[in-house]
C-alpha atoms as a PDB file:
ATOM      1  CA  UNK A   1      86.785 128.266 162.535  1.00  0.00           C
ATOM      2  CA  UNK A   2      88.265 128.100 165.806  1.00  0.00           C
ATOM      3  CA  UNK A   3      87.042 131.480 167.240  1.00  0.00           C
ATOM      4  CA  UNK A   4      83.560 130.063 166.467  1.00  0.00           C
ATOM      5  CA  UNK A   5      81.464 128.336 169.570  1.00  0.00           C
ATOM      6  CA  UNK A   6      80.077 125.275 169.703  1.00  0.00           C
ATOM      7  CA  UNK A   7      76.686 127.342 169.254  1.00  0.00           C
ATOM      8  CA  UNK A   8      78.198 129.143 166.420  1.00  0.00           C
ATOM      9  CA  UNK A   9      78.522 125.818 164.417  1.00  0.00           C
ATOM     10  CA  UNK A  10      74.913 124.493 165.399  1.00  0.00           C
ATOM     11  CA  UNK A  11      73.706 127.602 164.235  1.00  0.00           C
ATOM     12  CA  UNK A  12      76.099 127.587 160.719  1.00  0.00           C
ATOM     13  CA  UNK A  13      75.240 124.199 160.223  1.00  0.00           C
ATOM     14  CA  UNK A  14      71.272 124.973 160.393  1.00  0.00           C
ATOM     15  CA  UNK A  15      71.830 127.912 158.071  1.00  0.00           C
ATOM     16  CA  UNK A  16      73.870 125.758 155.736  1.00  0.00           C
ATOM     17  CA  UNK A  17      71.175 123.326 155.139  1.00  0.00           C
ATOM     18  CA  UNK A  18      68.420 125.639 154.643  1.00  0.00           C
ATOM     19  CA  UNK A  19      70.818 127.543 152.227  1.00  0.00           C
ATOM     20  CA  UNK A  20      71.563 124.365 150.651  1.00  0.00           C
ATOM     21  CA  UNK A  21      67.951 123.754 150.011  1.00  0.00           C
ATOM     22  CA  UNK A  22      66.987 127.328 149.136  1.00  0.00           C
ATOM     23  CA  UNK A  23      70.113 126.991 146.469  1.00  0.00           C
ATOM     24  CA  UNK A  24      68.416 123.805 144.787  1.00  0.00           C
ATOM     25  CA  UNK A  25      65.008 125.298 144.672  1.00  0.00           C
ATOM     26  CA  UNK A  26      66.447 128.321 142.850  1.00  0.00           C
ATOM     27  CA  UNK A  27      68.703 125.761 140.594  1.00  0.00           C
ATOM     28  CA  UNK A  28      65.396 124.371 139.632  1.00  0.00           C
ATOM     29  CA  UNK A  29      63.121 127.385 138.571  1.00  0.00           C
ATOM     30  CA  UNK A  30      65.784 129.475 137.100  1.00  0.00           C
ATOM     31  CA  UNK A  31      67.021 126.590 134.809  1.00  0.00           C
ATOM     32  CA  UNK A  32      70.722 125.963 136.320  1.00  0.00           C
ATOM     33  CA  UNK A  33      71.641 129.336 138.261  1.00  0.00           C
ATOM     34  CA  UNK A  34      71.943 129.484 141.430  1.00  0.00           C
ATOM     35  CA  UNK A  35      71.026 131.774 144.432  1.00  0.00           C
ATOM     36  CA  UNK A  36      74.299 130.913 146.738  1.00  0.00           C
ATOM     37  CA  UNK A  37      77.112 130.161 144.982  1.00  0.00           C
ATOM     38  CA  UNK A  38      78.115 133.403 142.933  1.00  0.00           C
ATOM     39  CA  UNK A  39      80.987 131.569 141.543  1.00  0.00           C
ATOM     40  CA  UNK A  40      78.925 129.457 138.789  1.00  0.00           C
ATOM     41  CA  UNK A  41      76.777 132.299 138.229  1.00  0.00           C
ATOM     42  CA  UNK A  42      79.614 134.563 137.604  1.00  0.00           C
ATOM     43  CA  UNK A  43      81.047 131.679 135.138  1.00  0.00           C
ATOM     44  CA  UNK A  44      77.498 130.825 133.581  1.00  0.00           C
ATOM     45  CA  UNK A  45      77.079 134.896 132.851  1.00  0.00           C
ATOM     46  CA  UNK A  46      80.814 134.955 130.635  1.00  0.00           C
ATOM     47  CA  UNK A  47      79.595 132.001 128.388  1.00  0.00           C
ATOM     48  CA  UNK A  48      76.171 133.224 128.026  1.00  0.00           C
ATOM     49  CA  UNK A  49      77.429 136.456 127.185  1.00  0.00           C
ATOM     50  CA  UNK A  50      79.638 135.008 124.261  1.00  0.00           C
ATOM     51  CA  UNK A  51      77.134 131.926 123.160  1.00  0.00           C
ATOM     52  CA  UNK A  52      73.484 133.110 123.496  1.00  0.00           C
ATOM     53  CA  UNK A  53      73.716 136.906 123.774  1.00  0.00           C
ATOM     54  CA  UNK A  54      73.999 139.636 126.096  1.00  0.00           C
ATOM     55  CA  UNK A  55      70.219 139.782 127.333  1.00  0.00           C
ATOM     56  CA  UNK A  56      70.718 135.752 128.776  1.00  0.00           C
ATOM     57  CA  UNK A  57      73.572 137.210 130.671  1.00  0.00           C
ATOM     58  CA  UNK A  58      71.562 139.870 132.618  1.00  0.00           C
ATOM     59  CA  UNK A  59      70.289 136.868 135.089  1.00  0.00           C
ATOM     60  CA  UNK A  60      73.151 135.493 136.417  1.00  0.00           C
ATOM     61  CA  UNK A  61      74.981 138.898 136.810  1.00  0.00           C
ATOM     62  CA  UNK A  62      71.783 140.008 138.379  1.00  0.00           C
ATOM     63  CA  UNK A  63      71.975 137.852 140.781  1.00  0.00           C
ATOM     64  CA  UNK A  64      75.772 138.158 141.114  1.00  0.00           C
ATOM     65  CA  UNK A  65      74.806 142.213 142.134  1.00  0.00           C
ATOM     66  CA  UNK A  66      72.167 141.350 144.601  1.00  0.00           C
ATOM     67  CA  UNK A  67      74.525 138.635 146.624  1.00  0.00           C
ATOM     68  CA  UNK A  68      76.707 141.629 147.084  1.00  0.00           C
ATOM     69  CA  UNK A  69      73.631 144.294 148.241  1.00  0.00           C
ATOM     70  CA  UNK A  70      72.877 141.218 150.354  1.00  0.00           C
ATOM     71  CA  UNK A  71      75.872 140.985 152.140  1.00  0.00           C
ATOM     72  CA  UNK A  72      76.762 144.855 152.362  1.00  0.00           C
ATOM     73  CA  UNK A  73      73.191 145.522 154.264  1.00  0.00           C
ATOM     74  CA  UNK A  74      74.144 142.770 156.712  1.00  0.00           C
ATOM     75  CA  UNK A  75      77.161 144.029 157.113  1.00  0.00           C
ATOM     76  CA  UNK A  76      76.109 147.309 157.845  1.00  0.00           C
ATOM     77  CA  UNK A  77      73.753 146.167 160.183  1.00  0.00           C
ATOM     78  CA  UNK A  78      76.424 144.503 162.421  1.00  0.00           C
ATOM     79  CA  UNK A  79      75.647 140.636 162.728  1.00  0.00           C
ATOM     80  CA  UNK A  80      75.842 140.232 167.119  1.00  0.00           C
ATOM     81  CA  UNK A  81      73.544 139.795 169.456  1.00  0.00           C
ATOM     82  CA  UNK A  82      69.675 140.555 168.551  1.00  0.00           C
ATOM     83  CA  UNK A  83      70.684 142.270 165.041  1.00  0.00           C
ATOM     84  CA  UNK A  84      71.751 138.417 164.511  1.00  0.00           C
ATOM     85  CA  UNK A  85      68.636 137.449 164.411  1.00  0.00           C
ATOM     86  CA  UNK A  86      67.247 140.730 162.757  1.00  0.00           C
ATOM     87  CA  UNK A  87      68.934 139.756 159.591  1.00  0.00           C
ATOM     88  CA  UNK A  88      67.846 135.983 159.961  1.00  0.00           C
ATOM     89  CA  UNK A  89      64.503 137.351 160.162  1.00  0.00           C
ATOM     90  CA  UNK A  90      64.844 139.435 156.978  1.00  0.00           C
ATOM     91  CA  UNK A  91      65.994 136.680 154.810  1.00  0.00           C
ATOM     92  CA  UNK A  92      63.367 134.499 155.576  1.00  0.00           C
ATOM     93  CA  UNK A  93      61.018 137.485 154.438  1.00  0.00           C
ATOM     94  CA  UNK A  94      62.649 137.737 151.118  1.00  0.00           C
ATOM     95  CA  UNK A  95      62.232 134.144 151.004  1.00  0.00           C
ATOM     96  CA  UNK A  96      58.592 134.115 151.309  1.00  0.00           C
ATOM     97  CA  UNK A  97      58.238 137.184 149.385  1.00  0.00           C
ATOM     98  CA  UNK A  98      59.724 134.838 146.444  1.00  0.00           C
ATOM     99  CA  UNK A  99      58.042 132.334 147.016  1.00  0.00           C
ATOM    100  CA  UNK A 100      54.620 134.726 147.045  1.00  0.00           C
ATOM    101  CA  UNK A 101      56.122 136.568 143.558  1.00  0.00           C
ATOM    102  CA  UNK A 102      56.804 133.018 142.076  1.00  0.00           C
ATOM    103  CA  UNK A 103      53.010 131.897 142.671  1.00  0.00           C
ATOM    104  CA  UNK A 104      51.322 135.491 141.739  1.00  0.00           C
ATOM    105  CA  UNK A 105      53.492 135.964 138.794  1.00  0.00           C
ATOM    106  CA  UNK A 106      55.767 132.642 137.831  1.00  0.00           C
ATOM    107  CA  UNK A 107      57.517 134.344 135.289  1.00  0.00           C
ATOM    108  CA  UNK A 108      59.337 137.359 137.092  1.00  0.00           C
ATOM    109  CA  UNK A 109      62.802 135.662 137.249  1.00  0.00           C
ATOM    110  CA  UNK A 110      64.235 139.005 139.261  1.00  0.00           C
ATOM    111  CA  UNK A 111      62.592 137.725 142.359  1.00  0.00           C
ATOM    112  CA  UNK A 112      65.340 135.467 142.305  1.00  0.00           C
ATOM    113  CA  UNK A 113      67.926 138.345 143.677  1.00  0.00           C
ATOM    114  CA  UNK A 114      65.660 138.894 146.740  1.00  0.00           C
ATOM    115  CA  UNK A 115      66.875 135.239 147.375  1.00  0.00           C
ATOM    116  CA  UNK A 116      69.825 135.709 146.165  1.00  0.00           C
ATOM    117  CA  UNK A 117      70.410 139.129 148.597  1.00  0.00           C
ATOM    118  CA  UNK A 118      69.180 137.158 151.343  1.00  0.00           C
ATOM    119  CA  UNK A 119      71.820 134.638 150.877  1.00  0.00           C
ATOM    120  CA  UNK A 120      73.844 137.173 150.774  1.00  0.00           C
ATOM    121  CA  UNK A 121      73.144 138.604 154.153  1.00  0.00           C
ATOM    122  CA  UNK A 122      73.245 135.262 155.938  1.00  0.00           C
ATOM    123  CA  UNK A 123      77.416 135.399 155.602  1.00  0.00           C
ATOM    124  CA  UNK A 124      77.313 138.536 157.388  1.00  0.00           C
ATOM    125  CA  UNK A 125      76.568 136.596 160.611  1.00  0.00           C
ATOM    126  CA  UNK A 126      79.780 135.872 161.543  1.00  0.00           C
ATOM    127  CA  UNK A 127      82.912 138.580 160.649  1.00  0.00           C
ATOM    128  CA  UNK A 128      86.039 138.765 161.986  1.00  0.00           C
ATOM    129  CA  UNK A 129      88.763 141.496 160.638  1.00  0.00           C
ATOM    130  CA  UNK A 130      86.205 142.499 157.656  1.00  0.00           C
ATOM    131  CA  UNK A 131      86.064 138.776 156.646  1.00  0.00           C
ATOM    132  CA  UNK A 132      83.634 136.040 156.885  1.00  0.00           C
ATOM    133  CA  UNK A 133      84.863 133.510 159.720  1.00  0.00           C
ATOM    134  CA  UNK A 134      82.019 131.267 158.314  1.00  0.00           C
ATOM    135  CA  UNK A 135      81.257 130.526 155.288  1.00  0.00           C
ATOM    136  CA  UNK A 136      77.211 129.912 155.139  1.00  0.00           C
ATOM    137  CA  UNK A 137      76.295 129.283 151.832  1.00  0.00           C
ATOM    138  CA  UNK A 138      78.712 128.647 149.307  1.00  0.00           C
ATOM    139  CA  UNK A 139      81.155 125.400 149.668  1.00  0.00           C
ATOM    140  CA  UNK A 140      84.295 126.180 147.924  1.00  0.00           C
ATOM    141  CA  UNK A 141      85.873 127.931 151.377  1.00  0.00           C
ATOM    142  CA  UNK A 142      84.564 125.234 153.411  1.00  0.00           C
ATOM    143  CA  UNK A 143      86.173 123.005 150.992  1.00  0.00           C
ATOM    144  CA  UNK A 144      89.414 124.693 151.055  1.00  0.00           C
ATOM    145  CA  UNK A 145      89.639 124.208 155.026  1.00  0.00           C
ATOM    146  CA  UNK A 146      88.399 120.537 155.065  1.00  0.00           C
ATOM    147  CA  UNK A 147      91.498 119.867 152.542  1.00  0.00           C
ATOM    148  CA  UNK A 148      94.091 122.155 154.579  1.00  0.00           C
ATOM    149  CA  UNK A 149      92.239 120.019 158.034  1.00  0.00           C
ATOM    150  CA  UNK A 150      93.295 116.667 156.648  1.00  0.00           C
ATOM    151  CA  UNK A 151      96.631 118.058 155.580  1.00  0.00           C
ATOM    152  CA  UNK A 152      96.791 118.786 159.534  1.00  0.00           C
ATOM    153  CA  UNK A 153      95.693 115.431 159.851  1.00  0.00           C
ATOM    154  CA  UNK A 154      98.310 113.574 157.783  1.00  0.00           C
ATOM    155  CA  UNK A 155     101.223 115.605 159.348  1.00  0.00           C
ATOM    156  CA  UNK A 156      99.896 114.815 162.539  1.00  0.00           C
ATOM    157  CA  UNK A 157      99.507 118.727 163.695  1.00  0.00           C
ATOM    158  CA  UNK A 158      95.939 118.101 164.414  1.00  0.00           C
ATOM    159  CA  UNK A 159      93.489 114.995 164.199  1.00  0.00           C
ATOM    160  CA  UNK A 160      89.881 116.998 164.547  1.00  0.00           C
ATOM    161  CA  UNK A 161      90.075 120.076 162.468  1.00  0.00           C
ATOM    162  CA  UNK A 162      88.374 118.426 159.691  1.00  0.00           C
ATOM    163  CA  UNK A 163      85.600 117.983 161.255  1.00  0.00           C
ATOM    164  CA  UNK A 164      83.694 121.056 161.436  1.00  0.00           C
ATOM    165  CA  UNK A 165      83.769 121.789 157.965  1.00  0.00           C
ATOM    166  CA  UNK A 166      82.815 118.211 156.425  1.00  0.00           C
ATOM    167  CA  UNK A 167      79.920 119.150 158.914  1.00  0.00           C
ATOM    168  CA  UNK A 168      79.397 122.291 157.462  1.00  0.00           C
ATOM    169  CA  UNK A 169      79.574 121.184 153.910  1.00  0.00           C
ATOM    170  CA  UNK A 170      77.284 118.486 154.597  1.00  0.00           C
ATOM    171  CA  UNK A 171      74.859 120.902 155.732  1.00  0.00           C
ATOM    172  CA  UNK A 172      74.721 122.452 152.591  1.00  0.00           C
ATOM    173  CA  UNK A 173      75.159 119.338 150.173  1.00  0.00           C
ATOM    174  CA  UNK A 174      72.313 117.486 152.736  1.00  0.00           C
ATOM    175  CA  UNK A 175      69.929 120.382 152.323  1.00  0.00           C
ATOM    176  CA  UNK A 176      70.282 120.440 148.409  1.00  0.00           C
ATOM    177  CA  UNK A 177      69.033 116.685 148.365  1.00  0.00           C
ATOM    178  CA  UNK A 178      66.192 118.046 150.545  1.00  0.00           C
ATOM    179  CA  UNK A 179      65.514 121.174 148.893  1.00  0.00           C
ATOM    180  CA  UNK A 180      65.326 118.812 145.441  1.00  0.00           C
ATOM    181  CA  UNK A 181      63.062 116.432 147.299  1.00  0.00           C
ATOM    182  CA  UNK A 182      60.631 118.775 148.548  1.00  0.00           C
ATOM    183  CA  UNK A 183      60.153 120.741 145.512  1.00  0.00           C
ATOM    184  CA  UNK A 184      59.294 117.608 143.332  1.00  0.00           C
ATOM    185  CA  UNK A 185      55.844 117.687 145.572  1.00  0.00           C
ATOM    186  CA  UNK A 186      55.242 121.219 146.581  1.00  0.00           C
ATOM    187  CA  UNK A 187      56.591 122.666 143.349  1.00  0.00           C
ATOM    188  CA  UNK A 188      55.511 126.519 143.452  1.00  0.00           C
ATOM    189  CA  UNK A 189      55.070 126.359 147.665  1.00  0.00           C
ATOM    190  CA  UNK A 190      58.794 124.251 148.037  1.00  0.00           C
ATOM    191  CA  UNK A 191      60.263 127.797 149.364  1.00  0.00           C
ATOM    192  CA  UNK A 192      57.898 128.200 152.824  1.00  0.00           C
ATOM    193  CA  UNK A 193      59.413 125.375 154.635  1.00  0.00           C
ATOM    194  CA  UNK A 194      63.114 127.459 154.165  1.00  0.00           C
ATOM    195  CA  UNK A 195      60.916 130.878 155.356  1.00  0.00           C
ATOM    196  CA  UNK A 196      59.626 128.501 158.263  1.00  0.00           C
ATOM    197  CA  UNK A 197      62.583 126.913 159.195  1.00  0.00           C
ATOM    198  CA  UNK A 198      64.766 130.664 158.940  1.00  0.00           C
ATOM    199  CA  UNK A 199      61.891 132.355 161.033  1.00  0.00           C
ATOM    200  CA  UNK A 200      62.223 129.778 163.697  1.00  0.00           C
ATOM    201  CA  UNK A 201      65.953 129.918 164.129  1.00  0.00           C
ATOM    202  CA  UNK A 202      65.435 133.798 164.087  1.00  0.00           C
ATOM    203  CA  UNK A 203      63.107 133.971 167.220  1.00  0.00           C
ATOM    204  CA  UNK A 204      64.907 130.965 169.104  1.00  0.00           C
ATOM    205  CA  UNK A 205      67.978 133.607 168.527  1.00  0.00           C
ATOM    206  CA  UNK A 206      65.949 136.719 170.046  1.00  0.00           C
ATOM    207  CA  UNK A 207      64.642 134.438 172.985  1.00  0.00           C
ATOM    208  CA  UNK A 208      68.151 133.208 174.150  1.00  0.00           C
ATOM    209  CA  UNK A 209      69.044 137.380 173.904  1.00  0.00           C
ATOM    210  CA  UNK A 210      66.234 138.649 175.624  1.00  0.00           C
ATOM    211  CA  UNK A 211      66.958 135.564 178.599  1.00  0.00           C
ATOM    212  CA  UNK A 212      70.491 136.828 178.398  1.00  0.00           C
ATOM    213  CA  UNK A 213      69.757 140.622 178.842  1.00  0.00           C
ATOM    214  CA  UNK A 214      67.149 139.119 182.122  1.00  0.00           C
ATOM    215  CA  UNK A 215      69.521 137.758 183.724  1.00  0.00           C
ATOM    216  CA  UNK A 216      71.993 140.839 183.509  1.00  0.00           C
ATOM    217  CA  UNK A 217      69.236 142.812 185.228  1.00  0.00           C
ATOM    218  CA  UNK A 218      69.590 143.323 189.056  1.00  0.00           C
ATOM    219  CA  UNK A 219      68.483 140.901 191.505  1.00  0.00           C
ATOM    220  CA  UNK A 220      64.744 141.646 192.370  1.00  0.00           C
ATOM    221  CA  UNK A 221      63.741 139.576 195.440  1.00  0.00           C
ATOM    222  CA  UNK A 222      61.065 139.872 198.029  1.00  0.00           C
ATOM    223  CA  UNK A 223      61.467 139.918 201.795  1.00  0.00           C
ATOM    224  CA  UNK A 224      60.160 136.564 203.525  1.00  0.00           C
ATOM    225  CA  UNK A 225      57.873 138.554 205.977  1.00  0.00           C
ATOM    226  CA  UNK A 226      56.625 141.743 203.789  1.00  0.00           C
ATOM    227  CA  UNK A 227      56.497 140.719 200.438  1.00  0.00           C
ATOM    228  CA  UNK A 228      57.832 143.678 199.016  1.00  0.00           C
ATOM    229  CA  UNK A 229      60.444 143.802 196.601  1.00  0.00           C
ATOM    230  CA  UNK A 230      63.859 144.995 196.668  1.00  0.00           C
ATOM    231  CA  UNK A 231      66.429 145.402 193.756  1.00  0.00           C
ATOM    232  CA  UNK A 232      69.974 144.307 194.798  1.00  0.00           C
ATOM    233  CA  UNK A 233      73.617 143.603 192.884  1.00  0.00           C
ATOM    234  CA  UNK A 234      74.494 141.353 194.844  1.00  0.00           C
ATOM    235  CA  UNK A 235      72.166 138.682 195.266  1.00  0.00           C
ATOM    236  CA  UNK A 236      72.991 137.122 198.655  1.00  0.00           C
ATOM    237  CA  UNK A 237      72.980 140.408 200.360  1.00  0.00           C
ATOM    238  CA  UNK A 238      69.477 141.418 198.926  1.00  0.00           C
ATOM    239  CA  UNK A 239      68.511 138.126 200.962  1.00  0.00           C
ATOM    240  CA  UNK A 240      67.247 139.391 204.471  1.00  0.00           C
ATOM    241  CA  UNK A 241      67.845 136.235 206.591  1.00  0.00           C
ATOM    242  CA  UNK A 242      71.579 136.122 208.506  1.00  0.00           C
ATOM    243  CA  UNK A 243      74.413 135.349 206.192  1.00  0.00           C
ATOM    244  CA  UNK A 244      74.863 132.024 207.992  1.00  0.00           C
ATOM    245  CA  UNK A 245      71.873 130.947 206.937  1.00  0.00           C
ATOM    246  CA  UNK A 246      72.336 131.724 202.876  1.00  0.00           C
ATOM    247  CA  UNK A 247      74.426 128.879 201.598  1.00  0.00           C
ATOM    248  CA  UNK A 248      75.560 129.139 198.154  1.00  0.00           C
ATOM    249  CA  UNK A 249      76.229 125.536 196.959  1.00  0.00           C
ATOM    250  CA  UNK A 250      76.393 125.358 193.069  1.00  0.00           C
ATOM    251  CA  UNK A 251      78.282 127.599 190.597  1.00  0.00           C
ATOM    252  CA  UNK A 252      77.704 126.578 187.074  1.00  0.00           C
ATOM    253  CA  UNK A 253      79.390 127.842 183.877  1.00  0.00           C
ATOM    254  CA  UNK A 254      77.665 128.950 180.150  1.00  0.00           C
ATOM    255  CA  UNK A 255      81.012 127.552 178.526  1.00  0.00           C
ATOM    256  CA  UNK A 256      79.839 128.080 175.044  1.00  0.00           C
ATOM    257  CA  UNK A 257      80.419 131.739 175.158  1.00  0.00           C
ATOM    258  CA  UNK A 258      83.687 133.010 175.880  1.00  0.00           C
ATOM    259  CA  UNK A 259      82.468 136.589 176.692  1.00  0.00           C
ATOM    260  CA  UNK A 260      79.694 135.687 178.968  1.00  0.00           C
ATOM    261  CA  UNK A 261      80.144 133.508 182.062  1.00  0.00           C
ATOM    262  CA  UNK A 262      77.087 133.047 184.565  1.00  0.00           C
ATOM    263  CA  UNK A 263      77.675 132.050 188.259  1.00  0.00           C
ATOM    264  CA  UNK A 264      74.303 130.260 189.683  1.00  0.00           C
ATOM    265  CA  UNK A 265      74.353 130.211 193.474  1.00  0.00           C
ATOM    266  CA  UNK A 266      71.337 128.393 194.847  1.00  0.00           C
ATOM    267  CA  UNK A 267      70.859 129.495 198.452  1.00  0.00           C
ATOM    268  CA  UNK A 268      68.836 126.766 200.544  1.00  0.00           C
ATOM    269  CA  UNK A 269      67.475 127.535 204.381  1.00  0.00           C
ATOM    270  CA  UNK A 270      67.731 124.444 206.792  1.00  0.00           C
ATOM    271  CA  UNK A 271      65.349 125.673 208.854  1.00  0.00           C
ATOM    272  CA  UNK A 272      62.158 125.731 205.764  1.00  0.00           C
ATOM    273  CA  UNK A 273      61.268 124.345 202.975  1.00  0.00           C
ATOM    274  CA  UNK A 274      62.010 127.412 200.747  1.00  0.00           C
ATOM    275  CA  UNK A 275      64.774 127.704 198.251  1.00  0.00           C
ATOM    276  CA  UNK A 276      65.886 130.125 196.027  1.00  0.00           C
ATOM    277  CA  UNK A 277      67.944 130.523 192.664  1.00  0.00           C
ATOM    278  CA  UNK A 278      70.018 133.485 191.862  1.00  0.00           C
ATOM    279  CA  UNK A 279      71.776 134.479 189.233  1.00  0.00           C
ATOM    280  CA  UNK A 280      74.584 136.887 188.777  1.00  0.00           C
ATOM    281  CA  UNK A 281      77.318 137.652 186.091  1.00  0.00           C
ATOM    282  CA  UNK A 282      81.055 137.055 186.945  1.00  0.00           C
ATOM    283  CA  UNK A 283      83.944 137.644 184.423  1.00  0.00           C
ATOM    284  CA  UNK A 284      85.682 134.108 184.937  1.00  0.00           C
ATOM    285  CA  UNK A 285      85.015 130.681 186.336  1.00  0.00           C
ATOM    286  CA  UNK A 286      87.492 131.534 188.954  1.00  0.00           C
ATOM    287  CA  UNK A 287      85.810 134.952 190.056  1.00  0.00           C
ATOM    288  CA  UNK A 288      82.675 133.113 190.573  1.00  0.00           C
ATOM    289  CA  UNK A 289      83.988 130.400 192.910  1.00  0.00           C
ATOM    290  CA  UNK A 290      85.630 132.939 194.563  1.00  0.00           C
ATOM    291  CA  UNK A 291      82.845 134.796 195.261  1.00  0.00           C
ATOM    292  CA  UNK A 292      80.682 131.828 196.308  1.00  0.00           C
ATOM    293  CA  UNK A 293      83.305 130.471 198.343  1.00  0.00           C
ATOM    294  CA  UNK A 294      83.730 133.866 200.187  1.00  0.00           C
ATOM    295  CA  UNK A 295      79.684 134.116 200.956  1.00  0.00           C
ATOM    296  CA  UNK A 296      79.571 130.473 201.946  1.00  0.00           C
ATOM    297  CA  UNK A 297      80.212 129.254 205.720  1.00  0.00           C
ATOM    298  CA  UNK A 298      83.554 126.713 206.434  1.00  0.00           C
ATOM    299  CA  UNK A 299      82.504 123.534 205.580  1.00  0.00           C
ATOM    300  CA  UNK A 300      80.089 124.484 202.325  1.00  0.00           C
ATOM    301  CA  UNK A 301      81.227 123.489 198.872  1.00  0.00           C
ATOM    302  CA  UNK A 302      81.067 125.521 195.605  1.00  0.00           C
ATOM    303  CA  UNK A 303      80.811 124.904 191.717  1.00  0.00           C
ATOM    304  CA  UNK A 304      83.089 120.883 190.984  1.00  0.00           C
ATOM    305  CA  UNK A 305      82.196 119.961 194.348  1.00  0.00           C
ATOM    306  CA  UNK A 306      79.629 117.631 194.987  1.00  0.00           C
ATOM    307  CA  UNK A 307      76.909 120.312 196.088  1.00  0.00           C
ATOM    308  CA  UNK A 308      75.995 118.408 199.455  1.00  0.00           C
ATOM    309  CA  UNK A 309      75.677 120.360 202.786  1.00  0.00           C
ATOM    310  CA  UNK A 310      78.303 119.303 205.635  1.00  0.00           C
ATOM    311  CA  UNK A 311      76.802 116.646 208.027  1.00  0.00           C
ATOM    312  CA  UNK A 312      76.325 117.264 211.689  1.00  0.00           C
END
């Protein structure tokens, strides 16, 4: 849990209600199975097996199989950066594809694996040594660390651990009461708000990757008296004024991502009206200021200061 960003959770907890409420749809129309947490179904299959028959039991091991397809195709995919959203985007397909089976054909229960395999897939998002950092859909993990948090708690080794997974686990249990809710009115449609709500996080995903993979482009600016463009690494020198009259004043920091740390240097001429914003990528905080610092003139302040130009 700790190697996760503060991102990371928003994004687990948003997946863990619409799991949640996917889970009590499919608890609904299959009659008490679900379509997240394999560890009922694989319980519900042994005593079907032994006190209705062998044909009752193909269901829940059904759906036990596709979980696992589900998470072996994410996890061949490779959950980071846009294939994160790529397999977002494919369970909210299989999701409406149920949701289309269930109205052209109510009877089909095997449409449950696709959202069962979709499931699946959504615990593939974030791995760490060949293991799930984050459990998505099913509770009983998320459990286990909220009870091991509050041992921290008691012994004093930490007093905030159990919070992210009560979050998480509220996520789920908070999206079951939805997922109940909703499908009391919208019956046979109750699984297009969870397509919806998965398609949206999927292309706010690819949007924050495709601004990410912008801003690692090179600098593109255009000269003041031509207005032709120029590409340039370093975006103070691809200004064509004098150095002393580029002054970078602000240096801000993406601190939710440990990998990737952006250095915004706005560069302001006294003598005009204009001002620009550039972006470039710096491996630390530290690198950055430097680097602003270093372009600046004596007297200008960078990133904590308070971003005002020296007087006189």
């Amino acid at each position: 849990m700790r190697e996760v960003s503060r991102g990371g959770i928003a994004l687990s907890v948003a997946l863990g209600l619409v799991a949640g409420y996917v889970d009590a749809v499919g608890f609904i129309e299959t009659g008490g199975l679900f379509v997240s947490f394999m560890s009922g179904n694989s319980t519900q299959a042994g005593v079907e097996l032994w006190e209705v028959g062998s044909a009752e039991a193909l269901l829940p091991l059904g759906l036990v199989a596709a979980f696992v397809v589900g998470v072996a195709l994410g996890g061949a995919l490779g959950a980071h950066g846009t294939r994160r959203a790529w397999i977002i985007a494919a369970a909210a397909a299989a999701v409406a594809g149920t949701a289309a089976l269930g109205l052209a054909a109510p009877g089909t229960g095997w449409r449950f694996g696709l959202l069962a395999a979709a499931m699946g897939a959504l615990n593939t998002l974030y791995l760490a040594e060949g293991r799930a950092r984050v459990a998505i859909t099913y509770a009983t993990g998320t459990l286990v660390s909220l009870g091991l948090a509050l041992a921290a708690l008691v012994t004093g080794r930490s007093r905030t651990a159990w919070r992210r997974p009560l979050l998480l686990w509220g996520s789920l249990a908070g999206g079951a009461v939805i997922g109940a809710a909703v499908h009391r009115g919208l019956v046979g449609f109750s699984l297009l708000p969870a397509a919806a709500g998965l398609t949206a996080i999927a292309i706010m995903i690819a949007v924050a990757q495709a601004r990410r993979a912008d801003s690692a482009l090179p600098f593109t600016s255009r000269s003041p008296t031509t207005g032709s463009a120029s590409q340039s690494a370093d975006p103070v020198a691809a200004d064509s004024r004098p150095a002393a009259d580029v002054y970078p004043v602000a240096v801000e920091r993406d601190r939710r991502t440990v990998a990737e740390v952006k250095a915004t240097i706005i560069a302001t001429n006294p003598s005009s009206d204009e001002q620009r914003t550039f972006e470039a990528e710096a491996p630390d905080q530290a690198t950055a200021e430097a680097a602003a610092r270093a372009k600046a003139p004596k007297g200008w302040a960078t990133a904590s200061a308070q971003q005002k130009p020296p007087r006189g």
